[in-house]
Protein backbone atom coordinates (compact mmCIF):
# COMPACT_ATOMS: atom_id res chain seq x y z
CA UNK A 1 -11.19 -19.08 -13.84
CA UNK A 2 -10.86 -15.58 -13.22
CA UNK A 3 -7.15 -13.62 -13.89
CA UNK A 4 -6.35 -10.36 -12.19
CA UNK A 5 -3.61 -8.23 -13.77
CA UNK A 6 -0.94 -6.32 -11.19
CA UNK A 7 1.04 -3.16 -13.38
CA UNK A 8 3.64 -2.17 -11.12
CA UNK A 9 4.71 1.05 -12.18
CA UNK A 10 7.94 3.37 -11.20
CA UNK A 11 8.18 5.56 -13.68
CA UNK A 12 6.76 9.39 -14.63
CA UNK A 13 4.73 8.69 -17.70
CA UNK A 14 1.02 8.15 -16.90
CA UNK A 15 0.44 8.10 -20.60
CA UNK A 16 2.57 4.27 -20.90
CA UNK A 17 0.54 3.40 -17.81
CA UNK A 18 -2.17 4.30 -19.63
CA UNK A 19 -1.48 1.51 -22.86
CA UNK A 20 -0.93 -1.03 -20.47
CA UNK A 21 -3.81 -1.20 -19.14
CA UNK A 22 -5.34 -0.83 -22.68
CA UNK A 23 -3.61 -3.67 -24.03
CA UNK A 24 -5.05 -5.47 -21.06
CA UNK A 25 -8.65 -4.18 -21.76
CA UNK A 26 -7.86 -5.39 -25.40
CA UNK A 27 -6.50 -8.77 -24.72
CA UNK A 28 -7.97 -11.83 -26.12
CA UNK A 29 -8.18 -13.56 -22.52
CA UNK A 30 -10.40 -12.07 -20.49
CA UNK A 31 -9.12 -10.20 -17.43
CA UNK A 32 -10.85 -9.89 -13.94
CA UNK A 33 -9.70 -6.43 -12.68
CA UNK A 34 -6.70 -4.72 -13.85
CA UNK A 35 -4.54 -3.55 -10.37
CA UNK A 36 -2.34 -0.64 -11.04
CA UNK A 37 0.73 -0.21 -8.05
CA UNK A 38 2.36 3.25 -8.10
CA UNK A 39 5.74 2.73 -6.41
CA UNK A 40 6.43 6.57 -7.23
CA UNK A 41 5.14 8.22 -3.72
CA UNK A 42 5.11 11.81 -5.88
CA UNK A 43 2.65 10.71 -8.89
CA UNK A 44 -0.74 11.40 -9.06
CA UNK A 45 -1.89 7.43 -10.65
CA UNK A 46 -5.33 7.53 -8.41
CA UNK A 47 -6.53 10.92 -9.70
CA UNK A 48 -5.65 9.59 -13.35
CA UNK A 49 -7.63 6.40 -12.85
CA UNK A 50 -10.11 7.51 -10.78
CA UNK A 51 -13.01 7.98 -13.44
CA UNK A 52 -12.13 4.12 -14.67
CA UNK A 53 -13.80 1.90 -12.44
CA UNK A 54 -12.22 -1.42 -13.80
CA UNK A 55 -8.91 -0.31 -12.35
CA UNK A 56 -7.88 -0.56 -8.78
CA UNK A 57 -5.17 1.93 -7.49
CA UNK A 58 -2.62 0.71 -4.80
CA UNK A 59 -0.39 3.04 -3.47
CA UNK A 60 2.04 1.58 -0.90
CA UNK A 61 3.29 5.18 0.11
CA UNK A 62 7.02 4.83 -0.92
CA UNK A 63 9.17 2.28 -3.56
CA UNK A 64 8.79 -0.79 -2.16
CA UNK A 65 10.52 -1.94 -4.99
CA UNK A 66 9.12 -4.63 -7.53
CA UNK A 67 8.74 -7.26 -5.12
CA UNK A 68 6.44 -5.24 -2.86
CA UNK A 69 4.53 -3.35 -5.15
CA UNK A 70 3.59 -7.07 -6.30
CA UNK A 71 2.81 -8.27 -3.15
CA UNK A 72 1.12 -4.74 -2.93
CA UNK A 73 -1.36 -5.31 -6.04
CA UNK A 74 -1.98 -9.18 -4.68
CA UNK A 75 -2.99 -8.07 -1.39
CA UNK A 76 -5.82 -6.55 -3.49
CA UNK A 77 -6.62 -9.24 -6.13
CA UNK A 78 -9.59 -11.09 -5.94
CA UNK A 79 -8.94 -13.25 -9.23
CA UNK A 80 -8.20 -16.68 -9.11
CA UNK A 81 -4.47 -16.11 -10.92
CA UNK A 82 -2.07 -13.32 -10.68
C-alpha cells in the first residue's frame, strides 16, 4: 500500500508550504511522493522545490480552486491512496 500526499496551496508563504511537507517527511506512516499544487499563477513553488526530488510540482496555470488543484495533484499521483 503506497499513499501519495496532494498540498494544495493558495497562499504567499512558501515557508508554511515548506512545514507541510516536513510534517509529511516526518510522519509515522510512510508516504509515497509528496505532490505540491500551486493554485497561485504568480508564485515561484517549482523553483523552491526544485532541488527536493521527493516533491512533485503541479502548476495548473491559474486558481482552479480546491477542487481542481486536487484533481490537479491526482492526475499526477502514482500511490495507491490519495
Amino acid at each position: 500500500m503506497s499513499v501519495s500526499a496532494i498540498i494544495v496551496t493558495c497562499g504567499e508563504d512558501i515557508a508554511l508550504i515548506r512545514a507541510a511537507v516536513g510534517s509529511l517527511r516526518a510522519s509515522s506512516e510512510p508516504v509515497h511522493e509528496i505532490i505540491v499544487v500551486d493554485n497561485h499563477p504568480q508564485r515561484q513553488t517549482a523553483t523552491a522545490f526544485a532541488d527536493e526530488v521527493d516533491v512533485i510540482v503541479a502548476i495548473p496555470g491559474a486558481n482552479v480552486g480546491f477542487t481542481g488543484g486536487v484533481a490537479a495533484g491526482a492526475a499526477l499521483a502514482t500511490g495507491d491512496f490519495l
